[in-house]
C-alpha atoms as a PDB file:
ATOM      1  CA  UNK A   1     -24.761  46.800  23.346  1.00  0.00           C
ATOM      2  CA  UNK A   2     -23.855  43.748  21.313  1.00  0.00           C
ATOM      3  CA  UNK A   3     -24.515  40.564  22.136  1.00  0.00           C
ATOM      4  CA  UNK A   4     -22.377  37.355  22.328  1.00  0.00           C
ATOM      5  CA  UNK A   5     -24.292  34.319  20.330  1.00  0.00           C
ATOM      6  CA  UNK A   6     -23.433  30.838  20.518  1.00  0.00           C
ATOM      7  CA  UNK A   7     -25.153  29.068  17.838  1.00  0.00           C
ATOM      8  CA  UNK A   8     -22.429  29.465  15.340  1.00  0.00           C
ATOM      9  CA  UNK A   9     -19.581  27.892  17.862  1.00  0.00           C
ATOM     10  CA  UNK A  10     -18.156  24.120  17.054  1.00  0.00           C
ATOM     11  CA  UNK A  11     -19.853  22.158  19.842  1.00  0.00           C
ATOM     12  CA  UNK A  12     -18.544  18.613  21.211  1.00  0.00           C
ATOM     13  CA  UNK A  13     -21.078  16.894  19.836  1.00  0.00           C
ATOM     14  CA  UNK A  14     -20.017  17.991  16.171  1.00  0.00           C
ATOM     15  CA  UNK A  15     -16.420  17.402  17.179  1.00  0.00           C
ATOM     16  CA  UNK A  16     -17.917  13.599  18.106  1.00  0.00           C
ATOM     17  CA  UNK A  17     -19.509  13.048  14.765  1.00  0.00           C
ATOM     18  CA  UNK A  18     -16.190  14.449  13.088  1.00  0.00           C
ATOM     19  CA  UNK A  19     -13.924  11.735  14.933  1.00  0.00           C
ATOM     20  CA  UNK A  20     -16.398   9.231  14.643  1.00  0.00           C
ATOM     21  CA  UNK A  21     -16.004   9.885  10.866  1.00  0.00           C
ATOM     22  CA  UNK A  22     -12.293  10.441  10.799  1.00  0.00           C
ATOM     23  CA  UNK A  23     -11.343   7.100  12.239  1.00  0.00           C
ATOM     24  CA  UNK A  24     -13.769   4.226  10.750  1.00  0.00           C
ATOM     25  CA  UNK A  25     -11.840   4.163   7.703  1.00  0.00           C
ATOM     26  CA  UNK A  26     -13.674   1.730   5.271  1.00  0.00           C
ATOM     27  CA  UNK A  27     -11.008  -1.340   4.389  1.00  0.00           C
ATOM     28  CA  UNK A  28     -11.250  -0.904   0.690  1.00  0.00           C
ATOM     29  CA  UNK A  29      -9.468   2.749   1.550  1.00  0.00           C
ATOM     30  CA  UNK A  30      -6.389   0.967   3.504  1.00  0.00           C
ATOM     31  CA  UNK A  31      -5.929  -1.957   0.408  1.00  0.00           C
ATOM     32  CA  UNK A  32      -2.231  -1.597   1.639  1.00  0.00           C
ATOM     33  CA  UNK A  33      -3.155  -2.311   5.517  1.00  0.00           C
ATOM     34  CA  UNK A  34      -4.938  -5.064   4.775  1.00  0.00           C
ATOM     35  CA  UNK A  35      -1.734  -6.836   3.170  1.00  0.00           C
ATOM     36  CA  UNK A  36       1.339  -5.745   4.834  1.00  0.00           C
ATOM     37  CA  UNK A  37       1.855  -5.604   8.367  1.00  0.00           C
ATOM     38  CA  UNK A  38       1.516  -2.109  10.192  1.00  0.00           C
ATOM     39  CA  UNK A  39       4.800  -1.235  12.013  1.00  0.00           C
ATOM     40  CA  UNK A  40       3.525   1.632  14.917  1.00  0.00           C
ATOM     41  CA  UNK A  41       6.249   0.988  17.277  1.00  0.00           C
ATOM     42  CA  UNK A  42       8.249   4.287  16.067  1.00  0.00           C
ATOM     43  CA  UNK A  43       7.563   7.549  18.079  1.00  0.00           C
ATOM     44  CA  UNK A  44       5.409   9.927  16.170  1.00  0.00           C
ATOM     45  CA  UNK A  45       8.432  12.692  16.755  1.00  0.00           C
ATOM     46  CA  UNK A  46      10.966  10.488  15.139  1.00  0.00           C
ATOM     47  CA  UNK A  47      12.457  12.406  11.262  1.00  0.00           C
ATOM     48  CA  UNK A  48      13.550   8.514  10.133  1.00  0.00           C
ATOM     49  CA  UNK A  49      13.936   5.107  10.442  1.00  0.00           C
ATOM     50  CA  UNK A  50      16.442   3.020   9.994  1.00  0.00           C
ATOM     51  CA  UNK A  51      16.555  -0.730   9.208  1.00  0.00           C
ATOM     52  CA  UNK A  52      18.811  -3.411   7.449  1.00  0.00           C
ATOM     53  CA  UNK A  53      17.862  -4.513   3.825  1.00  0.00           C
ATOM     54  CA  UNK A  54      18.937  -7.865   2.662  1.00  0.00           C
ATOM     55  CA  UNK A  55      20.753  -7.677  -0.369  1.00  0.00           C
ATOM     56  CA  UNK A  56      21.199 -11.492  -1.450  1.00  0.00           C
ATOM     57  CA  UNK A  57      20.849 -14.586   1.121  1.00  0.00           C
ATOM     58  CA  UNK A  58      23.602 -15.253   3.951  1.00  0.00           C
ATOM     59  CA  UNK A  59      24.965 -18.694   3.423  1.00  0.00           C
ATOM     60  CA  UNK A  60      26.377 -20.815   6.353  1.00  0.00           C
ATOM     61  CA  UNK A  61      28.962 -23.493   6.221  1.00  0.00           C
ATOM     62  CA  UNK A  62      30.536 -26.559   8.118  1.00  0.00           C
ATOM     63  CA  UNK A  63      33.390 -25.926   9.990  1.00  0.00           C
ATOM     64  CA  UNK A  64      35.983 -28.395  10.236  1.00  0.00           C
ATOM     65  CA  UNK A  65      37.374 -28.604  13.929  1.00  0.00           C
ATOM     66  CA  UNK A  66      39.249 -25.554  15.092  1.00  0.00           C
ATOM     67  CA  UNK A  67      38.240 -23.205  12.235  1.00  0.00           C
ATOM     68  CA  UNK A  68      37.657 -19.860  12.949  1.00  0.00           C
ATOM     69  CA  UNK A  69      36.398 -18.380   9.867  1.00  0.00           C
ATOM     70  CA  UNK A  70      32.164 -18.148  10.400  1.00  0.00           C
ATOM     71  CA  UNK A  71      30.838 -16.642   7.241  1.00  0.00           C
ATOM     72  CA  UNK A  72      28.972 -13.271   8.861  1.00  0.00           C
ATOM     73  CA  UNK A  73      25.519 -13.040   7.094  1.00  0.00           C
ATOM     74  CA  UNK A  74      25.174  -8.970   8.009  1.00  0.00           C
ATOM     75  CA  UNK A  75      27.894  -9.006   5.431  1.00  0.00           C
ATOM     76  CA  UNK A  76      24.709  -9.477   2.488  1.00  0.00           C
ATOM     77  CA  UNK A  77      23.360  -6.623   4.585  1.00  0.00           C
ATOM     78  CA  UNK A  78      23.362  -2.763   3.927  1.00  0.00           C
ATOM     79  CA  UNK A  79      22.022   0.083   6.061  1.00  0.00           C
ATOM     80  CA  UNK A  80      18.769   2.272   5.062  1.00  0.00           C
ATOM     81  CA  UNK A  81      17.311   5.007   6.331  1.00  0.00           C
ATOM     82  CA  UNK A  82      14.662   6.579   5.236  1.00  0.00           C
ATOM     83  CA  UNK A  83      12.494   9.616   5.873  1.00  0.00           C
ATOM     84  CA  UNK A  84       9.122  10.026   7.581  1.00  0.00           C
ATOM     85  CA  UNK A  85       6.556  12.564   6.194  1.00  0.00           C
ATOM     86  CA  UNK A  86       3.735  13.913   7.579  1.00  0.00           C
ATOM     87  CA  UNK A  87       0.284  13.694   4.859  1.00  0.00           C
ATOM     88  CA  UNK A  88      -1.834  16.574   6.248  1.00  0.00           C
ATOM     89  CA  UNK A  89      -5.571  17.407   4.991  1.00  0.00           C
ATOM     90  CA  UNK A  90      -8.346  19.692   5.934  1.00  0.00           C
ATOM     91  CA  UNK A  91     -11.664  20.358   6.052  1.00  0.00           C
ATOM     92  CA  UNK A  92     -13.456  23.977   6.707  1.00  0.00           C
ATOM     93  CA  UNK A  93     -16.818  24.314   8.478  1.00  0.00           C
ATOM     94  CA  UNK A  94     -18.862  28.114   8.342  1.00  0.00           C
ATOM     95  CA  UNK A  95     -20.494  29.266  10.427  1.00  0.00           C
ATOM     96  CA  UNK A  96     -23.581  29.257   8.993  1.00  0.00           C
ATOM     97  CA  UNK A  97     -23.007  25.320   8.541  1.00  0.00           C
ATOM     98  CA  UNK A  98     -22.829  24.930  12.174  1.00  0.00           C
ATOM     99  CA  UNK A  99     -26.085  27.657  12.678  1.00  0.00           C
ATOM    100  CA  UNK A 100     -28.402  25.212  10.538  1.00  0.00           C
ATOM    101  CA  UNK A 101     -27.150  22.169  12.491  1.00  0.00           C
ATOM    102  CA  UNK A 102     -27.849  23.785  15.360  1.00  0.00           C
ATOM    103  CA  UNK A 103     -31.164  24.929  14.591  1.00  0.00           C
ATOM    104  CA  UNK A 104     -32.085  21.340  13.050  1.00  0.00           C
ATOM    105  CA  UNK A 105     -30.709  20.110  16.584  1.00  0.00           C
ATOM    106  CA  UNK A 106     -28.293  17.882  14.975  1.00  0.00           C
ATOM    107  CA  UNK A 107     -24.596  17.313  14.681  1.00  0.00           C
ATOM    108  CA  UNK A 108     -22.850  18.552  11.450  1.00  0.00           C
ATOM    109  CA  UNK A 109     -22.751  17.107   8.159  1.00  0.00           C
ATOM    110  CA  UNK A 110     -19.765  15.068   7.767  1.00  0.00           C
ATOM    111  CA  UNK A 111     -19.093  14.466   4.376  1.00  0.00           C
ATOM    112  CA  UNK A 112     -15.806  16.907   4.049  1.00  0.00           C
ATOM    113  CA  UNK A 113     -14.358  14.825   7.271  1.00  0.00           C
ATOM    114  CA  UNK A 114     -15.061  11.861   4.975  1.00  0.00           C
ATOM    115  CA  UNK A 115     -13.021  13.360   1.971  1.00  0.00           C
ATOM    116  CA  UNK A 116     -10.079  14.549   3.841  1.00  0.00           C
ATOM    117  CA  UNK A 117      -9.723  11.328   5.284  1.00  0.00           C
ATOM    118  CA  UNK A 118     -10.084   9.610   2.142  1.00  0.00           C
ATOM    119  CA  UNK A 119      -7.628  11.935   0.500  1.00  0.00           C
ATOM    120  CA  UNK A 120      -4.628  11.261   3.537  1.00  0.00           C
ATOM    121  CA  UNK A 121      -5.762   7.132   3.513  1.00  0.00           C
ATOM    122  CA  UNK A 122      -5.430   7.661  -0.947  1.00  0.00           C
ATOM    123  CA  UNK A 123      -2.014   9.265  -0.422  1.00  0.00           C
ATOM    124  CA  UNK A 124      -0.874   6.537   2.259  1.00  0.00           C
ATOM    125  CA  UNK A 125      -1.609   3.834  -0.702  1.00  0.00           C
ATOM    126  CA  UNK A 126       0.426   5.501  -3.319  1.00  0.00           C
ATOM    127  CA  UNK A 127       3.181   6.262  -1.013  1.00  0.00           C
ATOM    128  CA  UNK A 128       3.219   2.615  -0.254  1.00  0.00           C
ATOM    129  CA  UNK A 129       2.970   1.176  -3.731  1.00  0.00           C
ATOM    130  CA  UNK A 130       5.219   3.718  -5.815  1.00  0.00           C
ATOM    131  CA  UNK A 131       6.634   6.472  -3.558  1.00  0.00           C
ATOM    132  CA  UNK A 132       6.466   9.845  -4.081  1.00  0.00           C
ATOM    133  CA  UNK A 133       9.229  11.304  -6.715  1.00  0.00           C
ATOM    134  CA  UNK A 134       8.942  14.984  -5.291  1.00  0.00           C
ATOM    135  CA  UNK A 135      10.251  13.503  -1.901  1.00  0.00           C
ATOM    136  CA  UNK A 136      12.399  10.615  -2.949  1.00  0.00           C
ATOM    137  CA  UNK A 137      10.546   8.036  -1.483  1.00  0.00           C
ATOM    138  CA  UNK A 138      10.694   4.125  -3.062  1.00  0.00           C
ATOM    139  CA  UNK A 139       7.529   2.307  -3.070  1.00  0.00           C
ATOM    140  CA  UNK A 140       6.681  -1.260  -3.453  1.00  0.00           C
ATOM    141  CA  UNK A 141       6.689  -1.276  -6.789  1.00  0.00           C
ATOM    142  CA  UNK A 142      10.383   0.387  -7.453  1.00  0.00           C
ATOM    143  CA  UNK A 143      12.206  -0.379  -4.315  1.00  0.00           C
ATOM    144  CA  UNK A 144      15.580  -0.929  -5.010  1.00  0.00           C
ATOM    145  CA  UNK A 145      16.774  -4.740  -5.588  1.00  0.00           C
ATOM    146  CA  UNK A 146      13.082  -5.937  -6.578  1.00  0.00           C
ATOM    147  CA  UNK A 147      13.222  -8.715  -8.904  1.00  0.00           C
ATOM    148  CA  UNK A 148      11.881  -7.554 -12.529  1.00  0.00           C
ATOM    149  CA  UNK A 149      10.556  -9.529 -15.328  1.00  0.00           C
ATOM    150  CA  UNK A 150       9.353  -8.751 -18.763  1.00  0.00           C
ATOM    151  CA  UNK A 151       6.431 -11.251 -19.199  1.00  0.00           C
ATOM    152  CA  UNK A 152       6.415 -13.202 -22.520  1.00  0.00           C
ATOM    153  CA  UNK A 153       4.182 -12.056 -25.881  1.00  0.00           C
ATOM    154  CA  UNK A 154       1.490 -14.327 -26.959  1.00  0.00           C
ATOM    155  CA  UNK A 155       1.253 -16.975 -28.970  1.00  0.00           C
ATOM    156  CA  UNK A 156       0.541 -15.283 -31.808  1.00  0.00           C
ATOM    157  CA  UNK A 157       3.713 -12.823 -30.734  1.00  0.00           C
ATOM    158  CA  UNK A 158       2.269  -9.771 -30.510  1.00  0.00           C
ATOM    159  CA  UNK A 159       1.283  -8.555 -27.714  1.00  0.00           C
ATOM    160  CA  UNK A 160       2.482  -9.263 -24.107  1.00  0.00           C
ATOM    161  CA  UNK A 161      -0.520  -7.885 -22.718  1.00  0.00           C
ATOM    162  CA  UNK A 162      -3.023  -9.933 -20.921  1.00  0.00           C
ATOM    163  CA  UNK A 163      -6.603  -8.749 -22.563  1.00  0.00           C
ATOM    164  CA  UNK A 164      -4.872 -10.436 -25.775  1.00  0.00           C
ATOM    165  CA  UNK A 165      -3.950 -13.376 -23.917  1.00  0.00           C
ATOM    166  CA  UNK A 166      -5.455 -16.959 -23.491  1.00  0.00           C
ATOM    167  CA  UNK A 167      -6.246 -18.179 -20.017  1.00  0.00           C
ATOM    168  CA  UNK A 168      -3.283 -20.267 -19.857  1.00  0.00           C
ATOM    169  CA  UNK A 169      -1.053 -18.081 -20.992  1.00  0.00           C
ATOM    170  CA  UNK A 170      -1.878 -15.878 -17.963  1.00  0.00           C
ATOM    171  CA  UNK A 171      -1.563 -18.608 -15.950  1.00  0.00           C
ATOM    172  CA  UNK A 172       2.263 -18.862 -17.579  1.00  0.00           C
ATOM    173  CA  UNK A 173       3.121 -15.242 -16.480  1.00  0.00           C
ATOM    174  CA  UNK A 174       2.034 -15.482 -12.820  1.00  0.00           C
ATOM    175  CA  UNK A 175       3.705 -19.553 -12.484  1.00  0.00           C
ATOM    176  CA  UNK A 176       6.960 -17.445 -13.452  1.00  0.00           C
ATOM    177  CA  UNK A 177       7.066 -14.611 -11.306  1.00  0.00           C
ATOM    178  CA  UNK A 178       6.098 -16.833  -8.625  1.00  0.00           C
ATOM    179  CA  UNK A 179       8.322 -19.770  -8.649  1.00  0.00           C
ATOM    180  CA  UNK A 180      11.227 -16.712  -8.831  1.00  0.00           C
ATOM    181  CA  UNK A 181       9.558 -15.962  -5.175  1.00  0.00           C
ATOM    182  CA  UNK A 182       9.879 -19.766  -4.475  1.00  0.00           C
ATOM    183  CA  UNK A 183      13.055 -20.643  -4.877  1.00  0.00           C
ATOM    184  CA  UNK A 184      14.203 -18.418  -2.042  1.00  0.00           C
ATOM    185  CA  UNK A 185      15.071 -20.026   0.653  1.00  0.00           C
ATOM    186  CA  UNK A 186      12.449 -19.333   3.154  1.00  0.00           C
ATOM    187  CA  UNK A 187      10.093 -17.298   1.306  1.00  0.00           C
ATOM    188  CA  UNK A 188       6.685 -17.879  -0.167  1.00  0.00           C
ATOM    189  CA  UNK A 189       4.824 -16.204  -2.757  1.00  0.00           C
ATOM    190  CA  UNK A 190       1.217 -15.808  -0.590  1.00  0.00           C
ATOM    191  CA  UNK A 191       0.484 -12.555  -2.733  1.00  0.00           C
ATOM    192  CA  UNK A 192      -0.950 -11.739  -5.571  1.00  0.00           C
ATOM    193  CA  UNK A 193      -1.686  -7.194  -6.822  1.00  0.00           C
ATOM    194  CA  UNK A 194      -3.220  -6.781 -10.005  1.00  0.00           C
ATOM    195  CA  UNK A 195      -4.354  -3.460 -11.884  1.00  0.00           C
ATOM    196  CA  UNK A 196      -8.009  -3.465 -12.116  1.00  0.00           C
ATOM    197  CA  UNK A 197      -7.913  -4.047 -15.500  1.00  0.00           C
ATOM    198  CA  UNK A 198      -5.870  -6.712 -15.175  1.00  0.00           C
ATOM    199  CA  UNK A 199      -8.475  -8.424 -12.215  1.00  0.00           C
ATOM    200  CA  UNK A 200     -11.323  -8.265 -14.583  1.00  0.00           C
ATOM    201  CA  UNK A 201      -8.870 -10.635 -17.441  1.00  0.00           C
ATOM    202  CA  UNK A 202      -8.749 -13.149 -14.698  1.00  0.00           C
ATOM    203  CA  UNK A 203     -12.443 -13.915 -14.982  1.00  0.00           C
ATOM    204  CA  UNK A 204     -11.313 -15.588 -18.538  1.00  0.00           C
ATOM    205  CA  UNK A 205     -11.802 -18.993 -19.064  1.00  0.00           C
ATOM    206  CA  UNK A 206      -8.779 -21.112 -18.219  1.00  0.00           C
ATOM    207  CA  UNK A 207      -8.959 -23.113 -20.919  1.00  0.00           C
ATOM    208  CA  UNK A 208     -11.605 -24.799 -23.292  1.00  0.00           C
ATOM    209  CA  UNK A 209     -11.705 -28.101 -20.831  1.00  0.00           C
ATOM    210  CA  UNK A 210     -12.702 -26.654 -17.813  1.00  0.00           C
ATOM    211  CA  UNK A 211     -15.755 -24.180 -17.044  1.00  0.00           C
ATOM    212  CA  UNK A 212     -12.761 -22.651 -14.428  1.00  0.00           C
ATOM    213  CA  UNK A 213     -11.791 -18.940 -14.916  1.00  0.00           C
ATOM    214  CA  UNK A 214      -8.121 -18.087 -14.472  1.00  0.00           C
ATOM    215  CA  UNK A 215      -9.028 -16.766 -10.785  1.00  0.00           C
ATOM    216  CA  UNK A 216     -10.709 -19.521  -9.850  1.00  0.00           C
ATOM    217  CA  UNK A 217      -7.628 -22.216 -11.178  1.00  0.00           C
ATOM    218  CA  UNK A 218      -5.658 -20.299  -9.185  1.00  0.00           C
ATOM    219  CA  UNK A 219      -7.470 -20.569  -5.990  1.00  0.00           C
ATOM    220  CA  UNK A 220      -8.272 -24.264  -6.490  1.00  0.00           C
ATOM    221  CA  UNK A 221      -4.411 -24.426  -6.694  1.00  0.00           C
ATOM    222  CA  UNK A 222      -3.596 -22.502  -3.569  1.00  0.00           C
ATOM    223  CA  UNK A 223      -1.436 -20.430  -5.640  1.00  0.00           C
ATOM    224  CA  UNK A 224      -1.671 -17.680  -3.547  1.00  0.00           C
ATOM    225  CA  UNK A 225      -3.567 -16.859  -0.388  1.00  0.00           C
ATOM    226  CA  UNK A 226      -4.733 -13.119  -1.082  1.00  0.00           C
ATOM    227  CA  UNK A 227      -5.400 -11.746  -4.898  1.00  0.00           C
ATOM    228  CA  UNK A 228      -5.856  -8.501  -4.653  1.00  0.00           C
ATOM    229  CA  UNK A 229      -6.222  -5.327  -6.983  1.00  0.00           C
ATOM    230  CA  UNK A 230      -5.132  -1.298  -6.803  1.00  0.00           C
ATOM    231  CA  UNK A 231      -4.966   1.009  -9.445  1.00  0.00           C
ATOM    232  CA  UNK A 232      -1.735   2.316  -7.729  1.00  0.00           C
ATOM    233  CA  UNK A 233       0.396   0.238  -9.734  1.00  0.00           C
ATOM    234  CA  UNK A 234      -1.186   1.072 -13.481  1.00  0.00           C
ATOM    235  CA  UNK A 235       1.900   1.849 -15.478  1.00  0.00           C
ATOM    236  CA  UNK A 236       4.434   1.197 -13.151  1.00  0.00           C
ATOM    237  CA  UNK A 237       5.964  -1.501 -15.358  1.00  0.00           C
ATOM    238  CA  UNK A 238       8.829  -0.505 -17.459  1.00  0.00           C
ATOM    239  CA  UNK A 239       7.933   1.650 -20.284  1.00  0.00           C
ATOM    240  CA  UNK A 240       5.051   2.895 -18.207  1.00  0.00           C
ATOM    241  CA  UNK A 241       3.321  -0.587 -19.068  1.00  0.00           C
ATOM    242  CA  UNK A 242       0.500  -2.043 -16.403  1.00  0.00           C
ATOM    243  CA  UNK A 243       2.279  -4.678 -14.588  1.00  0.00           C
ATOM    244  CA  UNK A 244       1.395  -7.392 -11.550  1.00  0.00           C
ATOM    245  CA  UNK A 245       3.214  -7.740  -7.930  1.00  0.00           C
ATOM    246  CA  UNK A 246       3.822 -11.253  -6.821  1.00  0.00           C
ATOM    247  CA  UNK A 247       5.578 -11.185  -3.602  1.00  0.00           C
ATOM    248  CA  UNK A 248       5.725 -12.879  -0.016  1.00  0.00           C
ATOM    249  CA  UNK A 249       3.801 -10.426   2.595  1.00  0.00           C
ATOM    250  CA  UNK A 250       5.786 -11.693   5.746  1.00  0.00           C
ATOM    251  CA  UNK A 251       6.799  -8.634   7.809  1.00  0.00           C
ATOM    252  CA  UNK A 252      10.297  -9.556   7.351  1.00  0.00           C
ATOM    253  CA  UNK A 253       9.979  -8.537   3.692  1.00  0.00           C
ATOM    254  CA  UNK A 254       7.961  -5.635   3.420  1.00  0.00           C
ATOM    255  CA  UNK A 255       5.689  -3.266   6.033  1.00  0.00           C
ATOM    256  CA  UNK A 256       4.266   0.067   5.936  1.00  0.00           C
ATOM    257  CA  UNK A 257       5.604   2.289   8.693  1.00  0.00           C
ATOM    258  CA  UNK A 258       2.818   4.225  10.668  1.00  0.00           C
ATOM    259  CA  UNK A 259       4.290   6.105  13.447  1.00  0.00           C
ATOM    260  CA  UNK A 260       1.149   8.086  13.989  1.00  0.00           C
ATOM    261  CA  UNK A 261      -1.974   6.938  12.517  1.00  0.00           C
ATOM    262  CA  UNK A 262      -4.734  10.392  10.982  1.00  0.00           C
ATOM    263  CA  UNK A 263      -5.251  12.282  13.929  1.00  0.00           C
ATOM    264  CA  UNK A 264      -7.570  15.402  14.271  1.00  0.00           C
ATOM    265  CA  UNK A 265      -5.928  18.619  15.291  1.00  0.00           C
ATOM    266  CA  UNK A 266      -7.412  21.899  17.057  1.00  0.00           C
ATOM    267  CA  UNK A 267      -9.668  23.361  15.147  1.00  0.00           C
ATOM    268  CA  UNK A 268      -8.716  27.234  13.828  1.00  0.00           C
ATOM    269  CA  UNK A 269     -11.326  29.820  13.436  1.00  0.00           C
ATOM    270  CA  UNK A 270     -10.704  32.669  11.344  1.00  0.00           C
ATOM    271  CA  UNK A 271     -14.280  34.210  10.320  1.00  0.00           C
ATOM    272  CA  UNK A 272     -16.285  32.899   8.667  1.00  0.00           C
ATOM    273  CA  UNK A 273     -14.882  29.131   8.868  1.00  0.00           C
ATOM    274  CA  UNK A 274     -13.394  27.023  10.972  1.00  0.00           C
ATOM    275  CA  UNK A 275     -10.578  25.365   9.622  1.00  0.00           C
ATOM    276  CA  UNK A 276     -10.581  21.388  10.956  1.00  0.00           C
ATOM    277  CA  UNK A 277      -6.791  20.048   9.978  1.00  0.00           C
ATOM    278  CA  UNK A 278      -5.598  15.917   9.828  1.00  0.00           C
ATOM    279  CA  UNK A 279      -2.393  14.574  10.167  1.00  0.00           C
ATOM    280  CA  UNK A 280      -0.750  11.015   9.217  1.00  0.00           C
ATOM    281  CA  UNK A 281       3.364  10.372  10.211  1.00  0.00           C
ATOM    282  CA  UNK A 282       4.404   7.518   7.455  1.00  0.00           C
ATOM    283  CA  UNK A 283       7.585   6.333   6.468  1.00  0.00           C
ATOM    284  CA  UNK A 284       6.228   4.115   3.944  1.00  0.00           C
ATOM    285  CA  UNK A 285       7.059   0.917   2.853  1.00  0.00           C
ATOM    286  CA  UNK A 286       9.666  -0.730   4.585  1.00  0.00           C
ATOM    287  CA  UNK A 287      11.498  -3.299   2.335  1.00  0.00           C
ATOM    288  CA  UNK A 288      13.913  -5.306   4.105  1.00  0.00           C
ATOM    289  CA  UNK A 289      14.214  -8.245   1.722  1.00  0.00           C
ATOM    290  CA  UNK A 290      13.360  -6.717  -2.021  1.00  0.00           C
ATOM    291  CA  UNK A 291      14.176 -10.037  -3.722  1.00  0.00           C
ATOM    292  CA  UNK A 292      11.088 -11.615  -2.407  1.00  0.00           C
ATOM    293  CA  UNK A 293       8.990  -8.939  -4.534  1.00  0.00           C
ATOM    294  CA  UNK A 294       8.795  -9.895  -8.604  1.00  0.00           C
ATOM    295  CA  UNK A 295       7.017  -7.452 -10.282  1.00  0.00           C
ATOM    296  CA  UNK A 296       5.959  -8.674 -14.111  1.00  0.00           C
ATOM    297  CA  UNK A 297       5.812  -5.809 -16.734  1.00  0.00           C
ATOM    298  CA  UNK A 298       4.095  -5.369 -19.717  1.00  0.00           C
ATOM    299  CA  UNK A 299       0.423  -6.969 -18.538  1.00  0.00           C
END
């Protein structure tokens, strides 16, 4: 007569160690979370969301006694709605995984918890930065009614990119994009996204007077309060050219919609694995005022 063994059954304690894996996501994974504000007030079960985008700035006016005629500023406003997705990964365990654990009397390894998390928070950060084509989702980065600029060549005239650029001449591209943040009413340019690339040309020297790099001028002149860096946006300027973000981060320009943050889902056993799924709901980045986001191409 057979015998029923237990030593190759998913206990608790390697569910614990899973979970406990699963959701300390390392900052550097969530660059977008740690700019943008995290809008989780939208049921997990909801298909979309819809909010009001801001398509140019509402003006008001004096009225001279008895006039009637307010200007109505949700006339500069149009409707949106856009989709939420679910980003699903998972992970399978064998059986003979969970044997050894057992046998070492330890929980089990976690390190394919750690890449399917990784892989939902890497998909998240795209999603936020330049949408997904396949689904028709807008990013950051190509959000309808962003402001665009073509950044100027060189002295020498020709190149527009930044390795073949002086400090100052930098230092010209990102005074553009962000005085064209500025001088909206309201709005500050507090932000700063960079390629990678592109963060390692701000350690040039600003000029030949000062021992300053380009990063550090701009921090002395409280340019911007967060410089940051993703490889998300690599050729997402026109032409497929590297390009910069400079924007204002206020939640009244731009979130990322979480309606359910990774979650861990029953685990499925079909011999010899169990099959451990995760789920994220997203609706991606929420732009309600595009204007405040200047993206410069051709860095």
């Amino acid at each position: 007569m057979s015998q029923y063994r237990a030593d190759g059954v998913i206990r608790p304690i390697d569910l614990e160690s899973i979970d406990n894996k699963i959701y300390e996501a390392k900052k550097e994974e969530l660059k977008a979370r740690t700019i943008f504000n995290v809008k989780t007030d939208v049921p997990a079960g909801a298909e979309t969301y819809s909010y009001d985008v801001i398509k140019r700035s509402g003006a008001a006016k004096v009225l001279a006694p008895g006039a009637e005629d307010i200007p109505l500023v949700d006339a500069d406003m149009e409707r949106h709605t856009e989709k939420i997705y679910s980003v699903a990964a998972a992970f399978r365990v064998s059986v003979q995984e969970l044997r050894q654990a057992q046998m070492a009397g330890q929980p089990i390894e976690t390190t394919k918890a750690d890449t399917a998390r990784k892989a939902i928070a890497e998909k998240e950060n795209r999603i936020v930065w330049i949408g997904d084509a396949k689904h028709n989702i807008l990013g950051v980065t190509n959000a309808e009614g962003i402001q665009t600029i073509a950044i100027d060549q060189n002295k020498a005239g020709t190149s527009t990119k930044w390795a073949d650029k002086t400090g100052k001449e930098i230092v010209s591209d990102l005074r553009k994009a962000r005085s064209a943040v500025n001088r909206l009413p309201g709005h500050n340019a507090d932000t700063l996204v960079v390629t990678p690339d592109m963060m390692e040309e701000l350690e040039k020297e600003y000029n030949e007077y000062t021992n300053q790099t380009v990063l550090q001028y701009l921090r002395s002149q409280n340019w911007f309060s967060r410089i940051e860096f993703t490889s998300d946006i690599k050729g997402q300027g026109q032409g497929d050219t590297d390009c910069f973000l400079v924007f204002d981060s206020s939640p009244d320009v731009v979130e990322v919609l979480i309606p359910m943050d990774i979650m861990r889902h029953p685990e499925e056993y079909k011999f010899p694995n169990y099959k451990i799924p995760l789920e994220e709901r997203t609706g991606g980045a929420i732009v309600r005022y595009p204007m405040a986001i200047v993206r410069g191409d051709g860095a």
